[in-house]
PDB file of N, CA and C in Angstrom:
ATOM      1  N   UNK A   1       0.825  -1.190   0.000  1.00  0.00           N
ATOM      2  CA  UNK A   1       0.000   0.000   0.000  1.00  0.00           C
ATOM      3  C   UNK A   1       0.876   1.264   0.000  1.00  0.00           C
ATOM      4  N   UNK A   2       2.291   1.224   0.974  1.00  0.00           N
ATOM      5  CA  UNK A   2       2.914   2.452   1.163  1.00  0.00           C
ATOM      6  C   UNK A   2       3.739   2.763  -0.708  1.00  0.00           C
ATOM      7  N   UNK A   3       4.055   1.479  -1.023  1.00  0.00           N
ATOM      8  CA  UNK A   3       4.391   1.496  -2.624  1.00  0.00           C
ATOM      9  C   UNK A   3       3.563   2.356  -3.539  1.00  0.00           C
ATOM     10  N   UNK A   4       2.326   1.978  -3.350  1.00  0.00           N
ATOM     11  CA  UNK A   4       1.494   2.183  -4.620  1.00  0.00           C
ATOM     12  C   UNK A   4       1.193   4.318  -4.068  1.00  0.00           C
ATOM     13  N   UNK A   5       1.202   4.563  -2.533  1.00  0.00           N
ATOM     14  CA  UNK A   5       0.917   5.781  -2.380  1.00  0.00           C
ATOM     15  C   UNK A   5       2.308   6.676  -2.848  1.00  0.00           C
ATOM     16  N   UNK A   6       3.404   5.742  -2.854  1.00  0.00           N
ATOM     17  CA  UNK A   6       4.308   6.869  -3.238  1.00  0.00           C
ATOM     18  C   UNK A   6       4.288   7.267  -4.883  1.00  0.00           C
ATOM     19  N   UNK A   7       3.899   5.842  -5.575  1.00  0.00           N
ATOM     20  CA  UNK A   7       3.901   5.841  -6.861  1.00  0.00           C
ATOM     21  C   UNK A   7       2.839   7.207  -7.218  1.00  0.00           C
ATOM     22  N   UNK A   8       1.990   7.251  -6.367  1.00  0.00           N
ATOM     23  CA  UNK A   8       0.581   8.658  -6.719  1.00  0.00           C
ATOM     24  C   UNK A   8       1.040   9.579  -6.650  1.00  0.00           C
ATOM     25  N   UNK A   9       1.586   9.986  -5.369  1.00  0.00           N
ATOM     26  CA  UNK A   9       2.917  11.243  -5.505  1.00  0.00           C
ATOM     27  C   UNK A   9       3.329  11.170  -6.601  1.00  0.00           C
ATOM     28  N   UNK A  10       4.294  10.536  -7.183  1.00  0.00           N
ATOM     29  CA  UNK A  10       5.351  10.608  -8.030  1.00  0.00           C
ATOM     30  C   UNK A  10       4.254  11.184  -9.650  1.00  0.00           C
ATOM     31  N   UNK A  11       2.739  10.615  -9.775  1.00  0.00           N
ATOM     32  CA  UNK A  11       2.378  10.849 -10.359  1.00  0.00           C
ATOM     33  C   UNK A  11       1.902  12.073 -10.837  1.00  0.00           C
ATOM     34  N   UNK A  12       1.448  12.579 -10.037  1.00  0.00           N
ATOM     35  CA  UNK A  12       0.726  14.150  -9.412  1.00  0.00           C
ATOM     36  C   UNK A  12       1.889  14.975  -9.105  1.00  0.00           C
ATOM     37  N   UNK A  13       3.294  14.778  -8.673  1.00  0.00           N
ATOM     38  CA  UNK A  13       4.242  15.507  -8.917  1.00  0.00           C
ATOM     39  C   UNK A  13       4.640  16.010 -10.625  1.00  0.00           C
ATOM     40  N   UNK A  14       4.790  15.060 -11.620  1.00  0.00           N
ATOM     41  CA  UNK A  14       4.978  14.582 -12.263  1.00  0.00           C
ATOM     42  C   UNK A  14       4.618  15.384 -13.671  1.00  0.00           C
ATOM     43  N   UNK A  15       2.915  15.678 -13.213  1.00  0.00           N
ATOM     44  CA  UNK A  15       1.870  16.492 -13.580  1.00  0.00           C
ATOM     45  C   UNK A  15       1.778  17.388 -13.274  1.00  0.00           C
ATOM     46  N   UNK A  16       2.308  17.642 -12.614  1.00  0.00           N
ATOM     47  CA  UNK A  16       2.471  19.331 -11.260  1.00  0.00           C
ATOM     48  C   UNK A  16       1.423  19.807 -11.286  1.00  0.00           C
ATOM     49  N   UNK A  17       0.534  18.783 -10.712  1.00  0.00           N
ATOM     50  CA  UNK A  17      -1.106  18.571  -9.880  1.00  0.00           C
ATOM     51  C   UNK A  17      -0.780  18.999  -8.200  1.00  0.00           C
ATOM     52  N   UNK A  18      -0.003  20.464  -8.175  1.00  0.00           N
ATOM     53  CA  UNK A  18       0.397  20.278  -6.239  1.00  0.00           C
ATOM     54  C   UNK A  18      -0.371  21.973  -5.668  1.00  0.00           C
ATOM     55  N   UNK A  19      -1.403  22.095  -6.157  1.00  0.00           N
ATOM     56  CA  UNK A  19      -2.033  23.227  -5.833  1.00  0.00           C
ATOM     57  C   UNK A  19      -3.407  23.746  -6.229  1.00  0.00           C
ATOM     58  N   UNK A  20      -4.080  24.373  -5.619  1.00  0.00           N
ATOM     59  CA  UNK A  20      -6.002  23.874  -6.465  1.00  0.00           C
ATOM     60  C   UNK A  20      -5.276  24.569  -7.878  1.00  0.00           C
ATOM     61  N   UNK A  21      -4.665  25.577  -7.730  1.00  0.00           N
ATOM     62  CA  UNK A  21      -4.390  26.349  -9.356  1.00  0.00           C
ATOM     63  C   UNK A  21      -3.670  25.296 -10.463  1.00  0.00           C
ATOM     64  N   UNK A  22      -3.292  24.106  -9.707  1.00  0.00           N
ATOM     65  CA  UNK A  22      -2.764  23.355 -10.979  1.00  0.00           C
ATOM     66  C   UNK A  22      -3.213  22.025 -11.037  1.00  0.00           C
ATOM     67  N   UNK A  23      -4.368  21.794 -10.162  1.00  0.00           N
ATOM     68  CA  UNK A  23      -5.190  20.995 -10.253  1.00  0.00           C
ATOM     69  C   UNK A  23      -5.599  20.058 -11.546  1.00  0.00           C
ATOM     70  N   UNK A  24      -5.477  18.713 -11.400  1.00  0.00           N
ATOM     71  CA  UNK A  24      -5.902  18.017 -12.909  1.00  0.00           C
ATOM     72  C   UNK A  24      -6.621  17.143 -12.855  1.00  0.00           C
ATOM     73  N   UNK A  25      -7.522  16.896 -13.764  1.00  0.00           N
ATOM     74  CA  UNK A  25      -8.191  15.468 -13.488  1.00  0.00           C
ATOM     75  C   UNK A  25      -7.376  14.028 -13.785  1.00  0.00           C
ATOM     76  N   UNK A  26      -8.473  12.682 -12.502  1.00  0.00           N
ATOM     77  CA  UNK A  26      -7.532  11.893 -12.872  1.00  0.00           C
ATOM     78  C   UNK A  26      -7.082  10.953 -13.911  1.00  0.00           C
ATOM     79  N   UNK A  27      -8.328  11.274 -14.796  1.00  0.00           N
ATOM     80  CA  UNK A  27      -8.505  10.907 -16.488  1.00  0.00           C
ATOM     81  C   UNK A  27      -6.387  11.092 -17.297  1.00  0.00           C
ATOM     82  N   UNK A  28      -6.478  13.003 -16.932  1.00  0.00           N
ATOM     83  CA  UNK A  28      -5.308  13.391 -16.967  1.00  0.00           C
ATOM     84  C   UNK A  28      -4.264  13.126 -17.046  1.00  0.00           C
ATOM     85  N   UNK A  29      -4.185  12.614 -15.634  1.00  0.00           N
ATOM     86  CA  UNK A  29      -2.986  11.794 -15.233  1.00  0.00           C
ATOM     87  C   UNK A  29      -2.971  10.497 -15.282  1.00  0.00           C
ATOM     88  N   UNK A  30      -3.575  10.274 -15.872  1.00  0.00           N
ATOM     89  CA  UNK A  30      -3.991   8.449 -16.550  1.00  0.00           C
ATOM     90  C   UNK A  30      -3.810   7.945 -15.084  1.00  0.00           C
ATOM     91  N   UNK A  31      -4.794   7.853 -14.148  1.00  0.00           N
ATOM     92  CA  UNK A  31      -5.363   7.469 -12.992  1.00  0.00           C
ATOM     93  C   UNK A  31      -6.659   7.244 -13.100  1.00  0.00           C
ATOM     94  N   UNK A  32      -6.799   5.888 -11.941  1.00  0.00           N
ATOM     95  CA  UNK A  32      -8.078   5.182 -12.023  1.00  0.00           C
ATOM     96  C   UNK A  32      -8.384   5.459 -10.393  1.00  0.00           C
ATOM     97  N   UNK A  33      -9.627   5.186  -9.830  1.00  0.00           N
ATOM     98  CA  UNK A  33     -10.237   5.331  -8.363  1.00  0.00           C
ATOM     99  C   UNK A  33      -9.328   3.722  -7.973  1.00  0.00           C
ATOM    100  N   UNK A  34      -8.719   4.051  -7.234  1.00  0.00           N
ATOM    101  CA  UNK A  34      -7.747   3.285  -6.559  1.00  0.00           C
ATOM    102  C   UNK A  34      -8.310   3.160  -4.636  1.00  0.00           C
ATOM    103  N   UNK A  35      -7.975   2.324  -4.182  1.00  0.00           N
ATOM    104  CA  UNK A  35      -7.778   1.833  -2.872  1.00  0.00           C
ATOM    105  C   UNK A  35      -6.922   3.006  -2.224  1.00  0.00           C
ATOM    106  N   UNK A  36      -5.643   2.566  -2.904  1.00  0.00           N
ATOM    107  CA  UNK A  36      -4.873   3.567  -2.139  1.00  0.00           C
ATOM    108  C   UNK A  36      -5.439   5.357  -2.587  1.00  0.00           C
ATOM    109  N   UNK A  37      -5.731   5.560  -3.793  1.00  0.00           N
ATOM    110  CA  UNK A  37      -5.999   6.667  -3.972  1.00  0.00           C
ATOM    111  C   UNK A  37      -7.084   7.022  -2.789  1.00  0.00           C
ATOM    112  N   UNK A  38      -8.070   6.145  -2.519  1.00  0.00           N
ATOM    113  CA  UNK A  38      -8.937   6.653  -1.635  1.00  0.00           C
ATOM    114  C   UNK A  38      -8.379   7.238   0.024  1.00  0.00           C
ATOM    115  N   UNK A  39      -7.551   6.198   0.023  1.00  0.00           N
ATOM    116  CA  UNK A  39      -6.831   6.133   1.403  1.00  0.00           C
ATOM    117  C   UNK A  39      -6.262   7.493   1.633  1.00  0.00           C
ATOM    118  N   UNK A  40      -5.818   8.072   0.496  1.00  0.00           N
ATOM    119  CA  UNK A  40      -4.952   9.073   0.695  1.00  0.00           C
ATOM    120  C   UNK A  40      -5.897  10.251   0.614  1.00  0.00           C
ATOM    121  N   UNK A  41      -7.302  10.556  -0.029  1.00  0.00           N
ATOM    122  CA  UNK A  41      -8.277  11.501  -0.063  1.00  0.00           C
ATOM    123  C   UNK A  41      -9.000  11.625   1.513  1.00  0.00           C
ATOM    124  N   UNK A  42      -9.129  10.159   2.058  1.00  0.00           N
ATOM    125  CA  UNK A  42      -9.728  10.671   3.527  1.00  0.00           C
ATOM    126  C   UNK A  42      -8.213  10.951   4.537  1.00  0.00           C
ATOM    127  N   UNK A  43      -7.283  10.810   3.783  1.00  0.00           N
ATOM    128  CA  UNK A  43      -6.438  11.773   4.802  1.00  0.00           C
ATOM    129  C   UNK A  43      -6.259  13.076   4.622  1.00  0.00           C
ATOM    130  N   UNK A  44      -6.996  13.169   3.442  1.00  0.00           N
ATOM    131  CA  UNK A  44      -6.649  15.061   2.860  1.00  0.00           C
ATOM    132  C   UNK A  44      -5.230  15.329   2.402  1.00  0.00           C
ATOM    133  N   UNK A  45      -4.741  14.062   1.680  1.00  0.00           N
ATOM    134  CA  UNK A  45      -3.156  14.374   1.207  1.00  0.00           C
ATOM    135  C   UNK A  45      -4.040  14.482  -0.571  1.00  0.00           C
ATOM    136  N   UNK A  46      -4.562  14.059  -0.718  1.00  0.00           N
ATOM    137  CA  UNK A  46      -5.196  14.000  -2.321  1.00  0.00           C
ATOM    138  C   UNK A  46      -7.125  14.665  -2.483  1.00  0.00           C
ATOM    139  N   UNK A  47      -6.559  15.929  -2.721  1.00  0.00           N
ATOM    140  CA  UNK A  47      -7.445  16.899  -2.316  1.00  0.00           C
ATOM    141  C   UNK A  47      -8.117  17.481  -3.837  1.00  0.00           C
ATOM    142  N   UNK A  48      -9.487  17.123  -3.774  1.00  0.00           N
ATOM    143  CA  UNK A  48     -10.334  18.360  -4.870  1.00  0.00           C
ATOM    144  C   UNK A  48     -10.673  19.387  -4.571  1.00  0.00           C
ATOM    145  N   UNK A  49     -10.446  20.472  -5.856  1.00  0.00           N
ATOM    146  CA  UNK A  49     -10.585  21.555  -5.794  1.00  0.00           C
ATOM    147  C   UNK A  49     -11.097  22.297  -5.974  1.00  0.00           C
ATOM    148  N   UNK A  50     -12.227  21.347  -7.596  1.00  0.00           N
ATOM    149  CA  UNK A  50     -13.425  21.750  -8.148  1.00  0.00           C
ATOM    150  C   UNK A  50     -13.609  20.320  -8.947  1.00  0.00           C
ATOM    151  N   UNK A  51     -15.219  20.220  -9.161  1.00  0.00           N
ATOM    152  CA  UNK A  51     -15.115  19.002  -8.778  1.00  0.00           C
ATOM    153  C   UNK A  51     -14.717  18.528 -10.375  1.00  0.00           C
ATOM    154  N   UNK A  52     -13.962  16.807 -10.044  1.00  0.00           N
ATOM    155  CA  UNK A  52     -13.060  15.895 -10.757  1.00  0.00           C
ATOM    156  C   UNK A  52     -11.486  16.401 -10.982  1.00  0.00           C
ATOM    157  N   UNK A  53     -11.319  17.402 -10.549  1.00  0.00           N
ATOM    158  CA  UNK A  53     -10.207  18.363 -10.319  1.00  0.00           C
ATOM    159  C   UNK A  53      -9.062  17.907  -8.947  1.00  0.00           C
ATOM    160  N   UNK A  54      -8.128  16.770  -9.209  1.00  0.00           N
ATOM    161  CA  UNK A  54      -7.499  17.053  -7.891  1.00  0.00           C
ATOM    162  C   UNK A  54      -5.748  17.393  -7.810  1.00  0.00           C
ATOM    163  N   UNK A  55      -5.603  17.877  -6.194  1.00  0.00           N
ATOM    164  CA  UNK A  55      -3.909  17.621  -6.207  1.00  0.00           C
ATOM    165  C   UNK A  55      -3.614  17.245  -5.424  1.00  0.00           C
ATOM    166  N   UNK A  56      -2.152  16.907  -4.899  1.00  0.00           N
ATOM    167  CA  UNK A  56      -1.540  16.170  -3.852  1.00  0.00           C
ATOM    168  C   UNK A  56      -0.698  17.439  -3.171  1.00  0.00           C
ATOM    169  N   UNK A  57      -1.207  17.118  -2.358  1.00  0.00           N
ATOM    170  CA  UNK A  57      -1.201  18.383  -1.030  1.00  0.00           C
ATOM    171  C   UNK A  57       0.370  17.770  -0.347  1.00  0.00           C
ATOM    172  N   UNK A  58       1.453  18.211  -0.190  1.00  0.00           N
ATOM    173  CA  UNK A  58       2.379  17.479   0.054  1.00  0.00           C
ATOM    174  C   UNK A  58       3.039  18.112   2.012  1.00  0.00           C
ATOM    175  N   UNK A  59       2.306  18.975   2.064  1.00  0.00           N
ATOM    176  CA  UNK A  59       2.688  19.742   3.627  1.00  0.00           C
ATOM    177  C   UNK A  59       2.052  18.541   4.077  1.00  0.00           C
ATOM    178  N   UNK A  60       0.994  18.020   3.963  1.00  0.00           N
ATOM    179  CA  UNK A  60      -0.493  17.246   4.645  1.00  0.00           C
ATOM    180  C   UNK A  60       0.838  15.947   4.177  1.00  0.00           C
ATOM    181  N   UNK A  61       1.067  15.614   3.186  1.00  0.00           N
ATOM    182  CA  UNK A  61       1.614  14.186   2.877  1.00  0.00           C
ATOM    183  C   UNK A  61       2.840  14.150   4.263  1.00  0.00           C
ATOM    184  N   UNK A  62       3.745  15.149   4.306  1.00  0.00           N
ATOM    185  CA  UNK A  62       4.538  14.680   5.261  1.00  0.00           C
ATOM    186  C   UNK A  62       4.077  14.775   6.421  1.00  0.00           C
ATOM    187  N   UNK A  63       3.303  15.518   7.005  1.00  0.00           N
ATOM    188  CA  UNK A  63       3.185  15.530   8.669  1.00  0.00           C
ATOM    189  C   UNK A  63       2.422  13.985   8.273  1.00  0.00           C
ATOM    190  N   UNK A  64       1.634  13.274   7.578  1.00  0.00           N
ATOM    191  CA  UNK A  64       0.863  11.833   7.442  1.00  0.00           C
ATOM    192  C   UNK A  64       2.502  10.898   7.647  1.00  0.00           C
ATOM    193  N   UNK A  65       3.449  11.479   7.145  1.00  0.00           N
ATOM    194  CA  UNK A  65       4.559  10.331   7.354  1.00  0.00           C
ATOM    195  C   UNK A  65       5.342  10.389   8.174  1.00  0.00           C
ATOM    196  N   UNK A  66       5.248  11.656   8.943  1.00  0.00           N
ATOM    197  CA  UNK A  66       5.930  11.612  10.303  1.00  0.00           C
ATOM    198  C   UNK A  66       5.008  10.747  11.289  1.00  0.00           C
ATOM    199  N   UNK A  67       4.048  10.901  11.247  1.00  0.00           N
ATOM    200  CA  UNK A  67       2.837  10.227  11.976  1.00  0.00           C
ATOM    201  C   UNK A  67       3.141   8.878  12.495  1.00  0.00           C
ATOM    202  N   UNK A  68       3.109   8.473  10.738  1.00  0.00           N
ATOM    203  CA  UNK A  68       3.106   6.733  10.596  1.00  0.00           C
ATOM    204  C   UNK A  68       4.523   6.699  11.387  1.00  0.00           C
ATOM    205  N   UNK A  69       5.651   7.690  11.230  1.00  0.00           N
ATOM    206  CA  UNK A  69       7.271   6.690  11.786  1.00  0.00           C
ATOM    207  C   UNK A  69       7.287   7.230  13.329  1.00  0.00           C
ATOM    208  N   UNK A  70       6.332   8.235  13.780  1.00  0.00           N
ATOM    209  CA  UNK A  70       6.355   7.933  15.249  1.00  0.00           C
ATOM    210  C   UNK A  70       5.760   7.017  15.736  1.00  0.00           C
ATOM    211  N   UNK A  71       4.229   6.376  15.053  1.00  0.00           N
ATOM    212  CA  UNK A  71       3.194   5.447  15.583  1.00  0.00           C
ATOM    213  C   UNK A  71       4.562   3.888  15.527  1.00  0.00           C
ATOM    214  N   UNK A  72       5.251   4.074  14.220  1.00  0.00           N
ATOM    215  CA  UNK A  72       6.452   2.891  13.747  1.00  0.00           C
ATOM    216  C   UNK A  72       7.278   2.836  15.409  1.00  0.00           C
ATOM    217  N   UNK A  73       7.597   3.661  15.503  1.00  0.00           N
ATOM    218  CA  UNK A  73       9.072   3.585  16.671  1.00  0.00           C
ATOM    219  C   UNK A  73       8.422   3.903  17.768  1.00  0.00           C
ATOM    220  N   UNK A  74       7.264   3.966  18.360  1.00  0.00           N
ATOM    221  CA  UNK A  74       6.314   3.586  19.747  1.00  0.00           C
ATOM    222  C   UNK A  74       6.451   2.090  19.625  1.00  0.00           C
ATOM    223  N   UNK A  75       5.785   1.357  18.672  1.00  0.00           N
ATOM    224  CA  UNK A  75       5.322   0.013  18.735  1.00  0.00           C
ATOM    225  C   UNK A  75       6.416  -0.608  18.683  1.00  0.00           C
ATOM    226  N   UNK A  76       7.561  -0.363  18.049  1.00  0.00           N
ATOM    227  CA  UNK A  76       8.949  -1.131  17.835  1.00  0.00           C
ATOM    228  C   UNK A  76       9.410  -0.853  19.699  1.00  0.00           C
ATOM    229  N   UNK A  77       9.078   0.513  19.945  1.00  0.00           N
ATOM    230  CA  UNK A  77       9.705   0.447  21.371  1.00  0.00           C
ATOM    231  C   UNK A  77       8.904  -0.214  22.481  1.00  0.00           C
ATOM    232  N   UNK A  78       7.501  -0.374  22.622  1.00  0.00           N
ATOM    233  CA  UNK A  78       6.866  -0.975  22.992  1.00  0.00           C
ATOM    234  C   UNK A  78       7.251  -2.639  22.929  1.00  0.00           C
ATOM    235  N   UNK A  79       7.250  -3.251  21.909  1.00  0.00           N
ATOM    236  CA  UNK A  79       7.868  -4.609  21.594  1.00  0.00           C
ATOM    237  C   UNK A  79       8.935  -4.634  22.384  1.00  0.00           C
ATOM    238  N   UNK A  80       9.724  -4.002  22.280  1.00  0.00           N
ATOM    239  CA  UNK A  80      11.444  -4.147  22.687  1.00  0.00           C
ATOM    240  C   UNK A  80      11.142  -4.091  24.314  1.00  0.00           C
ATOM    241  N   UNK A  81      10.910  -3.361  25.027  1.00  0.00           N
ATOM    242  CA  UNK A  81      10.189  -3.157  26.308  1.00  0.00           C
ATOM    243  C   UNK A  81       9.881  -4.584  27.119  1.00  0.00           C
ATOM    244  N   UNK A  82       8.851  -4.557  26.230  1.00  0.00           N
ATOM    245  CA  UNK A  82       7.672  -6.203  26.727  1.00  0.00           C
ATOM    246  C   UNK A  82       8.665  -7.035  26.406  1.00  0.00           C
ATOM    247  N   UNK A  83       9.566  -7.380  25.494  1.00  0.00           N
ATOM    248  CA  UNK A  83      10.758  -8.447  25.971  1.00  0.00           C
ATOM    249  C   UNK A  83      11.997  -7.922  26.688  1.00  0.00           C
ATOM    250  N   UNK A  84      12.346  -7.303  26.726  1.00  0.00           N
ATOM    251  CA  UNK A  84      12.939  -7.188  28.210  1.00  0.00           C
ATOM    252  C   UNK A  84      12.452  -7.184  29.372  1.00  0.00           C
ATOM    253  N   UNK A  85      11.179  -6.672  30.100  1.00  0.00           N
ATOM    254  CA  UNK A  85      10.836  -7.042  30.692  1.00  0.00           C
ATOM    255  C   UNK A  85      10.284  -8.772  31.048  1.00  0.00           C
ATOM    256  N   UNK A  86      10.238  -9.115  29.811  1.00  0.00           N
ATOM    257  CA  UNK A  86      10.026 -10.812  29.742  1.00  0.00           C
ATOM    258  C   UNK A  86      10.967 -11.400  30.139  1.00  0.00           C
ATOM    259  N   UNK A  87      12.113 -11.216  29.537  1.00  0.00           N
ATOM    260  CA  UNK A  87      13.591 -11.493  29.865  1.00  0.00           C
ATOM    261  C   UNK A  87      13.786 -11.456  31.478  1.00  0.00           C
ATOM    262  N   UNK A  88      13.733 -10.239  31.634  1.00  0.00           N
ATOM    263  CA  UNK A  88      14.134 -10.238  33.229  1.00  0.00           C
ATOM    264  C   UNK A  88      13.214 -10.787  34.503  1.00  0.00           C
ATOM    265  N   UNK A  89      11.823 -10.884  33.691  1.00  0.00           N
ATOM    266  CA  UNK A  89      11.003 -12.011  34.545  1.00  0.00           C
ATOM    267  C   UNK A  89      11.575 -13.403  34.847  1.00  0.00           C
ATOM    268  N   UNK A  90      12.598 -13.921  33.245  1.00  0.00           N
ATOM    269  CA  UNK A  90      12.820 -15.582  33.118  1.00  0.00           C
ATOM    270  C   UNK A  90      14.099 -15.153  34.041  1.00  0.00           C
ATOM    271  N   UNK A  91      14.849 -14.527  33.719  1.00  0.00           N
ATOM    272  CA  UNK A  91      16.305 -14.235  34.455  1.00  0.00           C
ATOM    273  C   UNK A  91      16.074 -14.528  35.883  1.00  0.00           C
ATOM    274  N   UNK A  92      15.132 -13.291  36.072  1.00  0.00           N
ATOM    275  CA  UNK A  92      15.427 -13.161  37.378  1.00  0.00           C
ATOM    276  C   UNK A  92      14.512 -14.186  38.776  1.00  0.00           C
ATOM    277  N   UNK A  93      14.113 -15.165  37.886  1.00  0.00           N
ATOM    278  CA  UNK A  93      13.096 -15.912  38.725  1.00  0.00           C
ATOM    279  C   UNK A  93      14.087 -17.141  38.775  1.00  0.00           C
ATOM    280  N   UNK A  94      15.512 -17.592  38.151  1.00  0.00           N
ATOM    281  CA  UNK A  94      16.010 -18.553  38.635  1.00  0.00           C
ATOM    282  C   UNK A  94      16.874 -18.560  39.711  1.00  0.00           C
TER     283      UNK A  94
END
């Protein structure tokens, strides 16, 4: 999924679809209603401007990817945590 959203960027960059004033349809940019395309419209990174008119909002795209690599390195630290503390349960109980 993170593949196919960068590939949309790259597309809408591409097209220099990055502002309502340069807004294109996705006929345009030889784009189809995609999964990921959707994914990325209810985050407001792939934004219309009038309607069938869109662009890729890229301020909105990065704070969405700082997001994902803090939610990334909680859960990685979380994991790491819960086995050490596992660890030192087995350790320290012999």
């Amino acid at each position: 999924m993170r593949r196919k959203e960068r590939e949309l960027r790259r597309v809408f960059h591409d097209a220099g679809a990055l502002d309502p004033s340069t807004a294109r349809s996705l006929a345009d940019m030889g784009l189809q209603e995609t999964r990921a395309l959707r994914r990325l419209e209810r985050q407001e990174v792939v934004r219309e401007s009038s309607p069938g008119c869109y662009y890729f909002d890229e301020e909105v795209w990065l704070g969405v990817r700082a997001t994902r690599i803090r939610m990334a390195i909680m859960l990685i630290s979380a994991v790491g945590l819960t086995a050490l503390v596992g660890l030192y349960a087995v350790v320290g109980s012999r």
